[in-house]
Protein backbone atom coordinates (compact mmCIF):
# COMPACT_ATOMS: atom_id res chain seq x y z
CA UNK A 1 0.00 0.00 0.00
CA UNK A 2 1.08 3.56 -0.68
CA UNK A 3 -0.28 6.08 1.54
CA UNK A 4 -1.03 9.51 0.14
CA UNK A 5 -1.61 13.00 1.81
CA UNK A 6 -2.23 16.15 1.01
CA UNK A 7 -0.60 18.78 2.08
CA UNK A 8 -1.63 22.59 1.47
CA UNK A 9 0.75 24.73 0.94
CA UNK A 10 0.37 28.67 -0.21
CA UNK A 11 -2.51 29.38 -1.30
CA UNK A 12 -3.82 26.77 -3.37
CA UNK A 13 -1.30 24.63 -4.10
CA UNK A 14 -0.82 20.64 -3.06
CA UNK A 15 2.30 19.00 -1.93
CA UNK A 16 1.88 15.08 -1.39
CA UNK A 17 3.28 12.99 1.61
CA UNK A 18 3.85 9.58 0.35
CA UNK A 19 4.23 6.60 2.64
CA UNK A 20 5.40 3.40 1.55
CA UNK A 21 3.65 0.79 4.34
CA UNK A 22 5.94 -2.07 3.63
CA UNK A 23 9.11 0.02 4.31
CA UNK A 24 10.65 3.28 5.66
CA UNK A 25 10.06 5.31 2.47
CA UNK A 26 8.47 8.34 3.44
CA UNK A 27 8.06 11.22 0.02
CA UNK A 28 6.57 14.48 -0.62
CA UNK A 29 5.82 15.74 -4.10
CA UNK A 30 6.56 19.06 -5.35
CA UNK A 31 6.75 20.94 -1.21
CA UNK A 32 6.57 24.58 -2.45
CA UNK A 33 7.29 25.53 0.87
CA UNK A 34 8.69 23.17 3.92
CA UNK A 35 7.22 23.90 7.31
CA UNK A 36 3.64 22.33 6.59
CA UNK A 37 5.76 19.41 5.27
CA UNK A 38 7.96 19.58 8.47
CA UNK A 39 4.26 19.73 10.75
CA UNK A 40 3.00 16.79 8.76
CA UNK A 41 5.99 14.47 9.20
CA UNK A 42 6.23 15.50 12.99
CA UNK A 43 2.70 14.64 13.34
CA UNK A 44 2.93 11.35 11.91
CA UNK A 45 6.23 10.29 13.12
CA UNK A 46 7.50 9.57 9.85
CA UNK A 47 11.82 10.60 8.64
CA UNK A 48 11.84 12.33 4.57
CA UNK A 49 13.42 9.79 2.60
CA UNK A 50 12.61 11.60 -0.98
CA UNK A 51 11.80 14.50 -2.43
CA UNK A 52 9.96 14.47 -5.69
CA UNK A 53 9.85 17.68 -8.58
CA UNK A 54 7.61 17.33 -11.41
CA UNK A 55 9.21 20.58 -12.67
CA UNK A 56 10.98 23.67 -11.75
CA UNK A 57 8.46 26.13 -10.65
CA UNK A 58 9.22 27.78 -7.32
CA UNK A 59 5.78 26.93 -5.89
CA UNK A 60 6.89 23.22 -6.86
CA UNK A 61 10.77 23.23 -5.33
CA UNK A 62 10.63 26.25 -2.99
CA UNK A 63 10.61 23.76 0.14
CA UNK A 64 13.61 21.45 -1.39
CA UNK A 65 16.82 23.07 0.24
CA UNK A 66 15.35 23.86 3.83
CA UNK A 67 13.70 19.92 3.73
CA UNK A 68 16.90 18.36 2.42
CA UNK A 69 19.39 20.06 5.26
CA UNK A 70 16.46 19.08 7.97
CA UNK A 71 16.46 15.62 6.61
CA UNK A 72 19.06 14.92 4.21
CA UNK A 73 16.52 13.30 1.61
CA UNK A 74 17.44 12.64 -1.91
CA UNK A 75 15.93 14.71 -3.97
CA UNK A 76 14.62 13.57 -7.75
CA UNK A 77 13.77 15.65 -10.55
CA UNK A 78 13.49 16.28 -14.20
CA UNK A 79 16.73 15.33 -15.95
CA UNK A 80 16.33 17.79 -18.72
CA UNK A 81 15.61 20.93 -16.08
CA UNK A 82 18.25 19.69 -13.75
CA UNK A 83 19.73 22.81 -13.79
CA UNK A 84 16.77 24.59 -12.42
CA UNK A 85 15.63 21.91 -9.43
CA UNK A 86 17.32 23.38 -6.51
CA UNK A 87 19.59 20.54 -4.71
CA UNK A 88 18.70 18.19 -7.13
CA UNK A 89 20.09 14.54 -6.89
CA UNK A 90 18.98 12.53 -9.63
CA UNK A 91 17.59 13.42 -13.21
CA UNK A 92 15.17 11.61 -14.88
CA UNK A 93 13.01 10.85 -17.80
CA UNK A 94 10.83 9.07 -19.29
CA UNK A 95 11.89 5.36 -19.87
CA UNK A 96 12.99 6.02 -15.96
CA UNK A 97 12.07 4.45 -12.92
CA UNK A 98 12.01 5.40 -9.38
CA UNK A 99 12.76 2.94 -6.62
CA UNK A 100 10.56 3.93 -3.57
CA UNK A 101 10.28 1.38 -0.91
CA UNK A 102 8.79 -1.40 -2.42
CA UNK A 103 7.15 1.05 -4.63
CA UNK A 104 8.34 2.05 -8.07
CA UNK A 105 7.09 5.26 -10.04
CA UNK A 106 7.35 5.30 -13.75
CA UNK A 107 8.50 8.36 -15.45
CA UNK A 108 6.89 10.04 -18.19
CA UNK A 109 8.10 13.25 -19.98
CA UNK A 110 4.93 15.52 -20.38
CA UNK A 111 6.48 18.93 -21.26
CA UNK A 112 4.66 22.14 -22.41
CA UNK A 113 3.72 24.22 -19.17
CA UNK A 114 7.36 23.83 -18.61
CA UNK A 115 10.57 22.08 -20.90
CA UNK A 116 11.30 19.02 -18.55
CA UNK A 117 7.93 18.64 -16.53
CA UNK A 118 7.44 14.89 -15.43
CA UNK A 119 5.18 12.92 -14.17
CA UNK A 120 5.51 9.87 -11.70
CA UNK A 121 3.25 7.08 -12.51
CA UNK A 122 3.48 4.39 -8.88
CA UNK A 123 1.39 1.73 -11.41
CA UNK A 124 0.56 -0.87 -8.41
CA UNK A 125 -0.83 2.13 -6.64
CA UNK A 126 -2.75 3.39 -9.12
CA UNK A 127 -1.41 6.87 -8.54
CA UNK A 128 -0.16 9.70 -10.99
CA UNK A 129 1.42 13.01 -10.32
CA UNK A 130 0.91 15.52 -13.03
CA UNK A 131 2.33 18.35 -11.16
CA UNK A 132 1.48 21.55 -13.33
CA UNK A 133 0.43 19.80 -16.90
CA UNK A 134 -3.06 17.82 -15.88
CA UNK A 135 -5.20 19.62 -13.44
CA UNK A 136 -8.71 18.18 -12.53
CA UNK A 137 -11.06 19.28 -15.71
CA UNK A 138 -7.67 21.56 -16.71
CA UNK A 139 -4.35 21.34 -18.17
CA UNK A 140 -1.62 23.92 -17.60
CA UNK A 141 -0.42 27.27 -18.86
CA UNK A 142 1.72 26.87 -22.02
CA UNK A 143 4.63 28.67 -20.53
CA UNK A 144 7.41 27.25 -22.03
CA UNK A 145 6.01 24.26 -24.43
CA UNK A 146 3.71 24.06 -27.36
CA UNK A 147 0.09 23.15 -28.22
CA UNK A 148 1.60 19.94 -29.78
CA UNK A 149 3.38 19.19 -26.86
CA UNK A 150 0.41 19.56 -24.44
CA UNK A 151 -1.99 17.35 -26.45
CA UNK A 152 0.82 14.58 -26.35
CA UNK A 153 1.23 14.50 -22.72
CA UNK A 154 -3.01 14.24 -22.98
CA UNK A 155 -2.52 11.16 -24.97
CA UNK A 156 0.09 9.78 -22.59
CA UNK A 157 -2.08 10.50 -19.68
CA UNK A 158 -5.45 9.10 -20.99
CA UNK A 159 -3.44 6.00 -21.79
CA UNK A 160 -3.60 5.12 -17.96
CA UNK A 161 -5.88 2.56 -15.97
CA UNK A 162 -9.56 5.00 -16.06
CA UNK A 163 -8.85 4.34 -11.92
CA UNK A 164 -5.78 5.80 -11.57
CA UNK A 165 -5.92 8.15 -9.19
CA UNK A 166 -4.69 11.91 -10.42
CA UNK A 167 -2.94 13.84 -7.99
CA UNK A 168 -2.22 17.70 -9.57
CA UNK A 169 -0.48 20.75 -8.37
CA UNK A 170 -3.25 23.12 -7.54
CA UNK A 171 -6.75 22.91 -6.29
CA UNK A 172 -7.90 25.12 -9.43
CA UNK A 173 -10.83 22.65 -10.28
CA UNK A 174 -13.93 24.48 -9.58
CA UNK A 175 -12.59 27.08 -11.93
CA UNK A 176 -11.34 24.90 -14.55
CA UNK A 177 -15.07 23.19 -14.52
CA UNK A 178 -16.60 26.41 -15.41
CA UNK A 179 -14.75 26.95 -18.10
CA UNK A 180 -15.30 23.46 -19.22
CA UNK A 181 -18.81 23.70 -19.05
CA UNK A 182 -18.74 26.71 -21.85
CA UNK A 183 -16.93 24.60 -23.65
CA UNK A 184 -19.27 21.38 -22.90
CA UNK A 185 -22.74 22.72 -21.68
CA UNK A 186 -24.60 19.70 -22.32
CA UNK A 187 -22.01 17.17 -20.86
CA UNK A 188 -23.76 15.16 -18.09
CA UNK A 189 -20.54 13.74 -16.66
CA UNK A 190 -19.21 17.42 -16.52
CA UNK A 191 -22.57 18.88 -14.91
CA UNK A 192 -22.48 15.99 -12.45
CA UNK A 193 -18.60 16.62 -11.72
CA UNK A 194 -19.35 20.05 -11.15
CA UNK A 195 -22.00 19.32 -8.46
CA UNK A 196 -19.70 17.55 -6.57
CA UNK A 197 -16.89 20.01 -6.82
CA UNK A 198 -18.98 22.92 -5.84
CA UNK A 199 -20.47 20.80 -3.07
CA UNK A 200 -16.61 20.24 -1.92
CA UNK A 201 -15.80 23.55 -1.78
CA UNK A 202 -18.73 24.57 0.22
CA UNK A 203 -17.44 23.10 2.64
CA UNK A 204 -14.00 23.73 2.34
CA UNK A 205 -12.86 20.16 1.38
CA UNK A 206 -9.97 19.91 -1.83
CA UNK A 207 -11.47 18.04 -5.05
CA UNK A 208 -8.56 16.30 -5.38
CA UNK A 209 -7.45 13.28 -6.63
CA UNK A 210 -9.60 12.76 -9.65
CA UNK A 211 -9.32 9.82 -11.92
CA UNK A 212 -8.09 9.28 -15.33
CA UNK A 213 -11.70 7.95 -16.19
CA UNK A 214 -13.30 11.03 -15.08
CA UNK A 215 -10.70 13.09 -16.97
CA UNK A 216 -11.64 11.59 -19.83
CA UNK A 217 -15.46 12.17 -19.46
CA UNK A 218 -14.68 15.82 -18.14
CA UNK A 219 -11.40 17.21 -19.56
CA UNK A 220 -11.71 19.37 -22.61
CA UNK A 221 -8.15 19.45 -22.93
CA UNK A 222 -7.61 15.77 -22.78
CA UNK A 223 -11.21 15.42 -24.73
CA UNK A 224 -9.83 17.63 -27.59
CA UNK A 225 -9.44 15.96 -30.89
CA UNK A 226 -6.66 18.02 -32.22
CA UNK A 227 -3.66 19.95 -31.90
CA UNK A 228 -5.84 22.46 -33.06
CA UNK A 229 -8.78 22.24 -31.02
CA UNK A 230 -6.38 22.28 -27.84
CA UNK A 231 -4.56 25.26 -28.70
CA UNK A 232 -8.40 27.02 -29.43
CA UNK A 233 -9.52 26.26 -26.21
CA UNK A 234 -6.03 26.63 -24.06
CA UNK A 235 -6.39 30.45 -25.48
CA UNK A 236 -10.19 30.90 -24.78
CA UNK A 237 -9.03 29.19 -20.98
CA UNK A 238 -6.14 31.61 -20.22
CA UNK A 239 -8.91 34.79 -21.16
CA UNK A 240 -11.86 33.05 -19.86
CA UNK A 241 -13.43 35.06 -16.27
């Protein structure tokens, strides 16, 4: 079993505390910032062991130096953006793996909000974390990457078990659904979806993880059927109030 955990951190962004039960692995993914990480690990008892970065955002690595000199855990990163993942100990990329307890995480490159972003893929846990390029109902900013780029990471994604769990970087999701309900008005999985998110939020609760299945019903990035159609609707997103 791999436990996961969320961890707030800023103001809407998720780090993830990663347990492996069948050893002394202990993660967190992408800590923007260390002492909720530090809180969480005290609470539980547990000793950092790894460090994850899906990419080089600040809000993603900001908590890497201050964790590793507390804990001295390794950190992993993109290999192609090694230069930008503070304290970085070992690049990766796609084709990769990650030994993490008895767990292993797949790599898969999914540039285009950044050059390098990653994803790790722990298959027997049915887990996936997209960092900044698959949000819940949303894919990221094209910051540094192209249309082309983003709708191949979709088709890398979507490739997954429909139960894999998605963890992302930010709890954007009730925003993202309303602009995917412009874009699919009369989509009952997406008006359902919605219902629950906004009912989560009420109260204050994160909609996160989703699934790959419900990405698939939900997404209209990953639902796009071109390069094309992606960029269209990546531009109406980053305008879109």
């Amino acid at each position: 079993m791999l436990t996961i955990e969320l961890v707030p951190c800023l103001s809407d962004n998720y780090a993830y505390l990663l347990r492996d039960d069948a050893s002394n692995a202990v993660g967190i993914v992408d800590p923007s910032e260390a002492p909720p990480v530090l809180k969480a690990l005290e609470r539980h008892g547990w000793t950092l062991t790894h460090i994850l970065n899906t990419h080089h955002h600040f809000d993603h690595t900001g908590g890497n130096l201050p964790l590793k000199e507390a804990t001295g855990a390794q950190i992993v990163g993109p290999k192609a953006d090694a230069h930008r993942i503070p304290g970085i100990d070992l690049g990766v990329a796609e084709g990769d793996t990650v030994n993490f307890g008895s767990q292993t995480a797949e790599i898969f490159d999914i540039p285009a909000h950044t050059s390098g972003h990653i994803a790790f893929w722990f298959g027997d846990a049915r887990a996936v974390f997209t960092g900044d390029t698959l949000f819940a109902m949303g894919c990221g900013r094209l910051f540094e990457g192209t249309p082309a780029q983003m709708f191949q990471a979709m088709r890398k994604l979507e490739a997954l078990p429909p139960e894999t769990r998605v963890y992302c970087g930010h709890e954007y999701t009730e925003s993202n659904g309303k602009f995917a309900l412009s874009v699919e008005p009369d989509n009952a999985d997406l008006q359902r979806n919605m219902e629950a998110v906004r009912a989560a939020r009420a109260k204050g609760e994160p909609t996160i993880p989703s699934t790959i299945g419900l990405e698939r019903a939900t997404n209209p990035f990953m639902r796009a059927k071109s390069v094309e159609q992606l960029a269209e609707r990546r531009a109406a997103k980053d305008s879109f109030r």
